[in-house]
PDB file of N, CA and C in Angstrom:
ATOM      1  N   UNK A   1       0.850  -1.185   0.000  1.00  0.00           N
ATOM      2  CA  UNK A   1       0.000   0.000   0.000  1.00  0.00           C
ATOM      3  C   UNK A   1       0.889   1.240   0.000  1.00  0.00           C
ATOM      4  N   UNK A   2       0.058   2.037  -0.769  1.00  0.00           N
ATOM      5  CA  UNK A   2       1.478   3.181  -0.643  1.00  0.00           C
ATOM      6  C   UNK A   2       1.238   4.287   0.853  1.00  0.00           C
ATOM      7  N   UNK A   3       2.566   4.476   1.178  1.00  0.00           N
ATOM      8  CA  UNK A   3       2.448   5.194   2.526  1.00  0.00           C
ATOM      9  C   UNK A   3       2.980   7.085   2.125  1.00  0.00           C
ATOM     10  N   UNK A   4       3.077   7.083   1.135  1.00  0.00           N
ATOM     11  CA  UNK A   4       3.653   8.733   0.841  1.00  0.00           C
ATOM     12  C   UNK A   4       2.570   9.339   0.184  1.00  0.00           C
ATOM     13  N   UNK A   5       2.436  10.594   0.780  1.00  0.00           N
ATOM     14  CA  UNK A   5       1.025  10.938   0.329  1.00  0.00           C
ATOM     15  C   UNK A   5       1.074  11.532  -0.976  1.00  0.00           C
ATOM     16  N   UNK A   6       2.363  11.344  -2.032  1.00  0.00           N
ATOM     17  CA  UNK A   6       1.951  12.067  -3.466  1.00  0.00           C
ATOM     18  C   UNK A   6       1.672  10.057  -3.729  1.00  0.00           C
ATOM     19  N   UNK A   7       2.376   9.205  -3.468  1.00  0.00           N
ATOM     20  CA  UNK A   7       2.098   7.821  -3.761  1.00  0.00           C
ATOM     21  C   UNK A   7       0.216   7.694  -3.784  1.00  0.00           C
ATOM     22  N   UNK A   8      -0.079   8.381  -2.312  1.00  0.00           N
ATOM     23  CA  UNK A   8      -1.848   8.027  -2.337  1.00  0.00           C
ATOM     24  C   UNK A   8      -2.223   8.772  -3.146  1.00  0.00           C
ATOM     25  N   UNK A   9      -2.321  10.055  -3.622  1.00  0.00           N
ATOM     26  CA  UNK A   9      -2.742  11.094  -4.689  1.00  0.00           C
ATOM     27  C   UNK A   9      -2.540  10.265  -5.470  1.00  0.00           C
ATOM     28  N   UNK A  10      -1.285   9.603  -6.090  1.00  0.00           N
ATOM     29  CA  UNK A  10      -1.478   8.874  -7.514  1.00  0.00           C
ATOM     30  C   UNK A  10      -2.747   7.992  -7.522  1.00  0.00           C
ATOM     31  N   UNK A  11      -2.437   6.887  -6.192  1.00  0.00           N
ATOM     32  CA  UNK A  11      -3.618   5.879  -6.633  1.00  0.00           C
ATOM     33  C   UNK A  11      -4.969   6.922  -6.686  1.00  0.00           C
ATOM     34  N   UNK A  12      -4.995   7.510  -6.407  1.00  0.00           N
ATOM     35  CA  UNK A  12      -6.607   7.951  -6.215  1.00  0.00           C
ATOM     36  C   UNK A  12      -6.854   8.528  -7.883  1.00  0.00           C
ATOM     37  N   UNK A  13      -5.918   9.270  -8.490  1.00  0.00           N
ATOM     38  CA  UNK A  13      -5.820   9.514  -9.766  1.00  0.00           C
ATOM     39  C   UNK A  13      -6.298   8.539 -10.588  1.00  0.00           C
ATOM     40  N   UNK A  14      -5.402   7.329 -10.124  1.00  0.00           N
ATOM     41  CA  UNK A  14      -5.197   6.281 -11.247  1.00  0.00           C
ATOM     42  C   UNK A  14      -6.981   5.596 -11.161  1.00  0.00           C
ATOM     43  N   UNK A  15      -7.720   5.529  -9.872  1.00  0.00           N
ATOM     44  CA  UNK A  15      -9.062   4.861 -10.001  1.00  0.00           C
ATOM     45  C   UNK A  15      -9.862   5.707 -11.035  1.00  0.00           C
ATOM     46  N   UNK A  16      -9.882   6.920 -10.401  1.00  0.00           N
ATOM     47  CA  UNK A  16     -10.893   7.710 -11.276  1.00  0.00           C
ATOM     48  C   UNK A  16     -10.000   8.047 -12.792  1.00  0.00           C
ATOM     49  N   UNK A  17      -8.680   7.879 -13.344  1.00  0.00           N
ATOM     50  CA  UNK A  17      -9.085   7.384 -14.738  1.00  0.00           C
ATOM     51  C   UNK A  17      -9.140   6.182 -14.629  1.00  0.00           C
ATOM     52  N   UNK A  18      -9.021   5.374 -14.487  1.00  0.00           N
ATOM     53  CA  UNK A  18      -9.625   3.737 -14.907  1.00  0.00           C
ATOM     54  C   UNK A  18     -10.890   3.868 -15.341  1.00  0.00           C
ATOM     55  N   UNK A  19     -11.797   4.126 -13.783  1.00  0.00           N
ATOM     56  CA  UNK A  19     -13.584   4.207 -14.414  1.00  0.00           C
ATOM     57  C   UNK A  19     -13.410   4.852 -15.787  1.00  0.00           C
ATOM     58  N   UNK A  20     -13.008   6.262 -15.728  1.00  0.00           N
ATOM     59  CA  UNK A  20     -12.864   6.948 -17.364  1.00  0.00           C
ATOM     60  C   UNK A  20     -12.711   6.504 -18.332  1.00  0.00           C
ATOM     61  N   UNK A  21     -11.678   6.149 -18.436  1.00  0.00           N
ATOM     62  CA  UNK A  21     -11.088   5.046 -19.799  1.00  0.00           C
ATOM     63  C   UNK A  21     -12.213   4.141 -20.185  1.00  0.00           C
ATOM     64  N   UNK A  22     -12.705   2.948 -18.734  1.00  0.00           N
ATOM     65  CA  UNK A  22     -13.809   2.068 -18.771  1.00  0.00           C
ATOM     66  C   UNK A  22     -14.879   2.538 -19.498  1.00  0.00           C
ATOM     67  N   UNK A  23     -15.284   3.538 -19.281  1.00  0.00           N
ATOM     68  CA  UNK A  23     -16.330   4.577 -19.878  1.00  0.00           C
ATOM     69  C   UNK A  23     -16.392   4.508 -21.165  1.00  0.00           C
ATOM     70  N   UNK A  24     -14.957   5.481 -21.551  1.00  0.00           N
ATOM     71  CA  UNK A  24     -15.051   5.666 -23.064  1.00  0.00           C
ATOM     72  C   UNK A  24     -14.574   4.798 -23.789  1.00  0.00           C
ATOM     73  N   UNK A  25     -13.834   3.455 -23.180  1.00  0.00           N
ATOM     74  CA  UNK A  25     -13.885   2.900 -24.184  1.00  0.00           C
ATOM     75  C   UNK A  25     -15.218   1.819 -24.444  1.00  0.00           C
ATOM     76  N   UNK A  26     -16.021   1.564 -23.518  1.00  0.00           N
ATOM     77  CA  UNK A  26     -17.410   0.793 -23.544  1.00  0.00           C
ATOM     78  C   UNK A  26     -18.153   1.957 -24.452  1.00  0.00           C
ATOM     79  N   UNK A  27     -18.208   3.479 -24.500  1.00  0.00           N
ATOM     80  CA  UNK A  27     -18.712   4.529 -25.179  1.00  0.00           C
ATOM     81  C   UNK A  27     -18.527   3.886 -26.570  1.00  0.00           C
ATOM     82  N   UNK A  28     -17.104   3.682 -27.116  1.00  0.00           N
ATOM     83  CA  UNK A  28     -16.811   3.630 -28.560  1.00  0.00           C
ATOM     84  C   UNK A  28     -17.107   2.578 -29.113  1.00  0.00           C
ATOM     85  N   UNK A  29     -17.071   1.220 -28.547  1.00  0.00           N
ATOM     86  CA  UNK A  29     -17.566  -0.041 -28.858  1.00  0.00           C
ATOM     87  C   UNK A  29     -18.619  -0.287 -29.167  1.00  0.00           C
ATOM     88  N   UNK A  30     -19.796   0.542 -28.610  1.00  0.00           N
ATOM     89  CA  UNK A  30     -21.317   0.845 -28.564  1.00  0.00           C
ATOM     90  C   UNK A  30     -21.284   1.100 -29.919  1.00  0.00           C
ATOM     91  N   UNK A  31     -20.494   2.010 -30.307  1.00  0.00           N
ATOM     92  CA  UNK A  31     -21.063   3.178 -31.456  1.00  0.00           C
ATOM     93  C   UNK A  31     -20.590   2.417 -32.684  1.00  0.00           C
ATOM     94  N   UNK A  32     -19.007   1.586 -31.936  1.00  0.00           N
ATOM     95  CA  UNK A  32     -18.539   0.714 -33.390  1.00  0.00           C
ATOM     96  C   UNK A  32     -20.021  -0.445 -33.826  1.00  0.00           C
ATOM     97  N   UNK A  33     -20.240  -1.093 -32.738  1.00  0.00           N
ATOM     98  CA  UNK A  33     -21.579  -2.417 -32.693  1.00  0.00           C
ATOM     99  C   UNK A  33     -22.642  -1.548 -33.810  1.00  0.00           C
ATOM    100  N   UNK A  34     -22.848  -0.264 -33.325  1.00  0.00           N
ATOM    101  CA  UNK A  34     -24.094   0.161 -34.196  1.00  0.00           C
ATOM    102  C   UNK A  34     -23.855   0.244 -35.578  1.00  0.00           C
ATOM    103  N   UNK A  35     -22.475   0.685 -36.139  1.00  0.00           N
ATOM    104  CA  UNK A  35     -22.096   0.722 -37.093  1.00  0.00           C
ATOM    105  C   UNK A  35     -22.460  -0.459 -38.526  1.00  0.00           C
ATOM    106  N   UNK A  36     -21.623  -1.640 -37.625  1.00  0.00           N
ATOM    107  CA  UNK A  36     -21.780  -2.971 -37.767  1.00  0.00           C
ATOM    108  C   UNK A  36     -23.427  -3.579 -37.994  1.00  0.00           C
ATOM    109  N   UNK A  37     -24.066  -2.822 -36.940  1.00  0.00           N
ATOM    110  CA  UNK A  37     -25.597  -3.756 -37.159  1.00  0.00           C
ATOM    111  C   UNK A  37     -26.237  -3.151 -38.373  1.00  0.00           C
ATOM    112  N   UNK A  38     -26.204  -1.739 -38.763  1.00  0.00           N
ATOM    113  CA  UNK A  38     -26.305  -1.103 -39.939  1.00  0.00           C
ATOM    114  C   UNK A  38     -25.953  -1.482 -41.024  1.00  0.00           C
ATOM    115  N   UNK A  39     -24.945  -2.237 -41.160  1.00  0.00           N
ATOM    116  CA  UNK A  39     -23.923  -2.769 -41.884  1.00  0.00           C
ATOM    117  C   UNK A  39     -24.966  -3.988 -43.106  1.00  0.00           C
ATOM    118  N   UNK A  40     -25.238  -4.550 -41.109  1.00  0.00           N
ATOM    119  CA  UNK A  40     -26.423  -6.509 -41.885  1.00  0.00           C
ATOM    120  C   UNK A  40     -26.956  -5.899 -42.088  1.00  0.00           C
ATOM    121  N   UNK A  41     -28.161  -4.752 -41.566  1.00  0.00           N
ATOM    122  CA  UNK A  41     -29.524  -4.638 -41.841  1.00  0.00           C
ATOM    123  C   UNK A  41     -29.422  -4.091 -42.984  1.00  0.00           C
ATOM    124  N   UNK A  42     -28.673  -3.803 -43.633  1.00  0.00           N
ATOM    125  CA  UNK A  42     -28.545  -3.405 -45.364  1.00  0.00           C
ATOM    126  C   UNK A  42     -28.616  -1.762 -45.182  1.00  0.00           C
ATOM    127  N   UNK A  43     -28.700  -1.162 -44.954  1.00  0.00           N
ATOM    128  CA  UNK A  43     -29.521   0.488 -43.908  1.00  0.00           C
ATOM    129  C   UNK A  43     -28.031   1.520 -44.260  1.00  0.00           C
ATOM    130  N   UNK A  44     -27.935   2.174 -46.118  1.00  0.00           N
ATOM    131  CA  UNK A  44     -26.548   2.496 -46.006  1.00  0.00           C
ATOM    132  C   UNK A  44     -26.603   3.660 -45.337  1.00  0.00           C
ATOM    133  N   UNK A  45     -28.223   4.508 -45.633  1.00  0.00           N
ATOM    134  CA  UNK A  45     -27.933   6.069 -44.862  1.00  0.00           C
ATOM    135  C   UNK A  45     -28.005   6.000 -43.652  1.00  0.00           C
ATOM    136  N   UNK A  46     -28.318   4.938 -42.492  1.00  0.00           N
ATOM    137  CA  UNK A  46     -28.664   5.145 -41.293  1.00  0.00           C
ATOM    138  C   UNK A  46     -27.063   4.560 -41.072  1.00  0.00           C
ATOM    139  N   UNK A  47     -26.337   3.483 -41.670  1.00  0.00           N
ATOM    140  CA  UNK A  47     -24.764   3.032 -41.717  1.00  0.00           C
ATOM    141  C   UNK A  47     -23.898   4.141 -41.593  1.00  0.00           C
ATOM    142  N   UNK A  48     -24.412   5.519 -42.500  1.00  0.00           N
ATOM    143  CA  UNK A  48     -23.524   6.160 -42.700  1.00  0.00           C
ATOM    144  C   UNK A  48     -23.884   7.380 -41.624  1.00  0.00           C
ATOM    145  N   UNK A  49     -24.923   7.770 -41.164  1.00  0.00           N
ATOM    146  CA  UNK A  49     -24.888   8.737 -40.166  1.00  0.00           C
ATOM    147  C   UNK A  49     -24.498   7.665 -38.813  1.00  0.00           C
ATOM    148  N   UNK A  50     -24.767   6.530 -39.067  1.00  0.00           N
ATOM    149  CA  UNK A  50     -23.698   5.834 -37.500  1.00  0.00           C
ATOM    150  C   UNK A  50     -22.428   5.622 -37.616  1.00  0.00           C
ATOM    151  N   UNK A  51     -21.718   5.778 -38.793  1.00  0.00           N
ATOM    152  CA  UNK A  51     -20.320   6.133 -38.854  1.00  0.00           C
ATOM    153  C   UNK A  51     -20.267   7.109 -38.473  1.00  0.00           C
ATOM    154  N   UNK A  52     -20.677   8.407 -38.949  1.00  0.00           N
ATOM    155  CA  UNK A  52     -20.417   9.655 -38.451  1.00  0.00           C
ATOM    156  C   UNK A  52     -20.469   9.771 -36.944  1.00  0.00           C
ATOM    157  N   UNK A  53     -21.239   9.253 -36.181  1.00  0.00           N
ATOM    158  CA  UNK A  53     -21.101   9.189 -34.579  1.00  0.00           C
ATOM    159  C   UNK A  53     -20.065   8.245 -34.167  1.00  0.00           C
ATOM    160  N   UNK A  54     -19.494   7.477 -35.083  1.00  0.00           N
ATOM    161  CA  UNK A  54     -18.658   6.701 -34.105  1.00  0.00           C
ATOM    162  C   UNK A  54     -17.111   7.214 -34.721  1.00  0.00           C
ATOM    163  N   UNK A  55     -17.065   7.942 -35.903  1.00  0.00           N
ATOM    164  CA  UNK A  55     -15.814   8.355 -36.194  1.00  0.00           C
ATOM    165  C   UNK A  55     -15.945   9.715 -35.237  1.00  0.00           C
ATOM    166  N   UNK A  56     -16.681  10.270 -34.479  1.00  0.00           N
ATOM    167  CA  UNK A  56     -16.393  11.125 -33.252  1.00  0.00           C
ATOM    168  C   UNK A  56     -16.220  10.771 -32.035  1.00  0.00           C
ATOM    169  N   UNK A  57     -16.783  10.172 -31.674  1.00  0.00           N
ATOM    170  CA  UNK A  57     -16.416   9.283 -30.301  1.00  0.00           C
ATOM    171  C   UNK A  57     -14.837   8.541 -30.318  1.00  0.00           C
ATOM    172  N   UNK A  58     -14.418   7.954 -31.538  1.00  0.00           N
ATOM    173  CA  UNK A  58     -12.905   7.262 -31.661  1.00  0.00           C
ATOM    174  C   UNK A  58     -12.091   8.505 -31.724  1.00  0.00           C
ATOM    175  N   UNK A  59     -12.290   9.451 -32.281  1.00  0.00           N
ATOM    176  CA  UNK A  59     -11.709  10.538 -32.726  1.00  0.00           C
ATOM    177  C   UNK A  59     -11.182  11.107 -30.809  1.00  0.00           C
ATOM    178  N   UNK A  60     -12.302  11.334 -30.474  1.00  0.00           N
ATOM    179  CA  UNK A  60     -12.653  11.799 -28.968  1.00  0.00           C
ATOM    180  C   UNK A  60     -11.680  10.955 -28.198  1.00  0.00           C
ATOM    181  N   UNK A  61     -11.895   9.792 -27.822  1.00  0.00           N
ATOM    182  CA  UNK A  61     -11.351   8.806 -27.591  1.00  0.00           C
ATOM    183  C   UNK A  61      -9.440   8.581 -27.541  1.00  0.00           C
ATOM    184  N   UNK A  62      -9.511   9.058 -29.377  1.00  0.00           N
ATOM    185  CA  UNK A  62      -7.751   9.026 -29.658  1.00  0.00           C
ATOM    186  C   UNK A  62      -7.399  10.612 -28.914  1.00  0.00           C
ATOM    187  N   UNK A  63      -8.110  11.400 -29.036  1.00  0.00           N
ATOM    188  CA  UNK A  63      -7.408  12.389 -28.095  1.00  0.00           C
ATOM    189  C   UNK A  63      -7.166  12.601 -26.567  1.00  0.00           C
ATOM    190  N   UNK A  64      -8.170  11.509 -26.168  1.00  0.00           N
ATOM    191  CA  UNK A  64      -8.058  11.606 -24.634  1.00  0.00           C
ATOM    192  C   UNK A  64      -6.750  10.950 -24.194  1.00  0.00           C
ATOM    193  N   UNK A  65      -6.295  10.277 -25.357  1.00  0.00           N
ATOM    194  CA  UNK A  65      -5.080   9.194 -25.509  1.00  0.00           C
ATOM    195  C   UNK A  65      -5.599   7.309 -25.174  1.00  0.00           C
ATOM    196  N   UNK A  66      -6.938   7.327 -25.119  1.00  0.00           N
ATOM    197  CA  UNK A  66      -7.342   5.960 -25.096  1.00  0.00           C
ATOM    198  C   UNK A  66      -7.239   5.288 -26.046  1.00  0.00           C
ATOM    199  N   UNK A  67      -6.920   5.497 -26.760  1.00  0.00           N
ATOM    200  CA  UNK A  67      -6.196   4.685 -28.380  1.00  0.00           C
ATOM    201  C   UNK A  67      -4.772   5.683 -29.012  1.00  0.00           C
ATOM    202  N   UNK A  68      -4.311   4.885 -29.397  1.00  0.00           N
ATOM    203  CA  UNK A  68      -3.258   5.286 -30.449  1.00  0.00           C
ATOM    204  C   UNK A  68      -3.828   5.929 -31.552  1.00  0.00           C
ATOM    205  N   UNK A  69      -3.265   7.406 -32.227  1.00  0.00           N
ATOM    206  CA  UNK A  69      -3.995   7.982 -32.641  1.00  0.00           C
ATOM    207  C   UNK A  69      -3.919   6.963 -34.255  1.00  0.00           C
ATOM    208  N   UNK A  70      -2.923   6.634 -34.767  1.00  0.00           N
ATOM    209  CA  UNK A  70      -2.841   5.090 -35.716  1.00  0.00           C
ATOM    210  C   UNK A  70      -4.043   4.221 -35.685  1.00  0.00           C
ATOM    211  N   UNK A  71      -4.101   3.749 -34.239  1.00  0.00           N
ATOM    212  CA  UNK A  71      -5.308   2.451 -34.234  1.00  0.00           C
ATOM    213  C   UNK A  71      -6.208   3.389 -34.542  1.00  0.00           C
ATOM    214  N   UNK A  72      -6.884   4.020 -33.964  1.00  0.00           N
ATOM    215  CA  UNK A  72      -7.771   4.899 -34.308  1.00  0.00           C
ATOM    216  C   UNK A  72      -8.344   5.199 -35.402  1.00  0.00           C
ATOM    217  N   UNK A  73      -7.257   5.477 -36.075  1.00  0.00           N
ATOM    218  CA  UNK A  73      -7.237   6.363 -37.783  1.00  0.00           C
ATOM    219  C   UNK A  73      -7.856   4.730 -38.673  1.00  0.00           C
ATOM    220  N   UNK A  74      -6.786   3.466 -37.919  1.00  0.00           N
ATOM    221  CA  UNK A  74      -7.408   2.147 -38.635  1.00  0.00           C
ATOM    222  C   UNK A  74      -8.283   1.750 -38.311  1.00  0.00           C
ATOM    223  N   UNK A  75      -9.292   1.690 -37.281  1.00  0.00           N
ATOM    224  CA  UNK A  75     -10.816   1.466 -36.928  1.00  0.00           C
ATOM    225  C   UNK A  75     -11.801   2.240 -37.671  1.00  0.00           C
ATOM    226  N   UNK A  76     -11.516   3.573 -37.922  1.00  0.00           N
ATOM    227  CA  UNK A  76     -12.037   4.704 -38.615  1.00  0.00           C
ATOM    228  C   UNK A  76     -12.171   3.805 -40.036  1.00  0.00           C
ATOM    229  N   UNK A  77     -11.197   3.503 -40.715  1.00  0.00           N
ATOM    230  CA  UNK A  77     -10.857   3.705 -42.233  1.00  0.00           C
ATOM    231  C   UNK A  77     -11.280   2.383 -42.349  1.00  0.00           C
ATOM    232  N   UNK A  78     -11.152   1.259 -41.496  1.00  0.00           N
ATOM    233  CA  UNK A  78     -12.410  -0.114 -41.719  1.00  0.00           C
ATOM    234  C   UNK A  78     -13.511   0.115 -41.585  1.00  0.00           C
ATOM    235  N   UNK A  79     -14.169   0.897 -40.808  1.00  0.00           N
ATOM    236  CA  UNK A  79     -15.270   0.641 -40.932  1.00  0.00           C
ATOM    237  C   UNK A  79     -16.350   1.744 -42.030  1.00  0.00           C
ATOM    238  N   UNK A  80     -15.129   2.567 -42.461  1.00  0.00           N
ATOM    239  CA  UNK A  80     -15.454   3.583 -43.779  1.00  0.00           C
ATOM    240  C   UNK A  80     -15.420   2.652 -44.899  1.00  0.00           C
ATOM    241  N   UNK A  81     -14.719   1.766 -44.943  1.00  0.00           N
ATOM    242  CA  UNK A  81     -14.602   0.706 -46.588  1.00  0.00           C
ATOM    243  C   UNK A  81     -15.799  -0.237 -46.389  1.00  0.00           C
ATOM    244  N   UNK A  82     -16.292  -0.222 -44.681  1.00  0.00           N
ATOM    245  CA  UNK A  82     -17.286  -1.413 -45.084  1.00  0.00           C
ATOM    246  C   UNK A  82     -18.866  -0.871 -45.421  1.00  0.00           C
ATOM    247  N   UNK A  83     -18.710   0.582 -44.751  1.00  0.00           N
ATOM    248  CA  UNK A  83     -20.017   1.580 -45.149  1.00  0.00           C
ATOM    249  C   UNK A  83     -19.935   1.642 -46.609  1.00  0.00           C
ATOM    250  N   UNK A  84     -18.947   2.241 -47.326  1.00  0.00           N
ATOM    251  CA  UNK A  84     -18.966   2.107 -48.157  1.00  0.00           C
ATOM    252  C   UNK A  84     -19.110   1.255 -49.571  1.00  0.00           C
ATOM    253  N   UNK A  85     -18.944   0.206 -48.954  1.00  0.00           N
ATOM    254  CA  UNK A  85     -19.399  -0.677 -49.709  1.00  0.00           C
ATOM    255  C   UNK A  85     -20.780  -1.446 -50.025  1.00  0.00           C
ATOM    256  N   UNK A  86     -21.323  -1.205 -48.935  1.00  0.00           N
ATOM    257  CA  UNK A  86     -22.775  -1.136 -48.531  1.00  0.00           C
ATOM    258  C   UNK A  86     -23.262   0.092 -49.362  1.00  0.00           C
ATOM    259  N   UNK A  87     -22.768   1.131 -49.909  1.00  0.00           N
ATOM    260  CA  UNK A  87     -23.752   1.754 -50.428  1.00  0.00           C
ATOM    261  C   UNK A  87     -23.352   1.998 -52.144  1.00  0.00           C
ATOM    262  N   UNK A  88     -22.656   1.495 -52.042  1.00  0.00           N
ATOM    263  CA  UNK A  88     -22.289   0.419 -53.932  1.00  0.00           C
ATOM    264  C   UNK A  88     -22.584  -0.400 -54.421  1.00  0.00           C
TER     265      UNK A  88
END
């Protein structure tokens, strides 16, 4: 257990981002899933305004530093080729 009180300030830091992180990244997964279900249901304009919410939330996400702004950019750009293809 830590006994120095910048040691306890850290842990207390480190819980409340954990929940955070937990948050946004359960936030972005949501928005990727919706993407995806748009995807089967054949649905390219409702596909493509749920890309648009989930390329903000990842976006959001890569800046908070919960992703690599790379992974990010590659979650983005898969699931743009698969909207897109859905509406070709």
């Amino acid at each position: 257990m830590a006994n120095h009180k910048q040691a306890k300030k850290r842990n207390r830091q480190r819980l409340k981002t954990t929940v955070a992180n937990r948050h946004r990244r359960s936030t972005v997964r949501t928005f990727i899933k919706q993407v995806r279900s748009k995807i089967e249901e054949g649905n390219p304009e409702e596909a493509q305004q749920a890309l648009g919410n989930a390329i903000r939330q990842i976006d959001k996400a890569a800046g908070k530093g919960l992703f690599h702004r790379k992974a990010a950019s590659r979650k983005i750009s898969r699931l743009a080729v698969a909207v897109n293809k859905l509406s070709q």
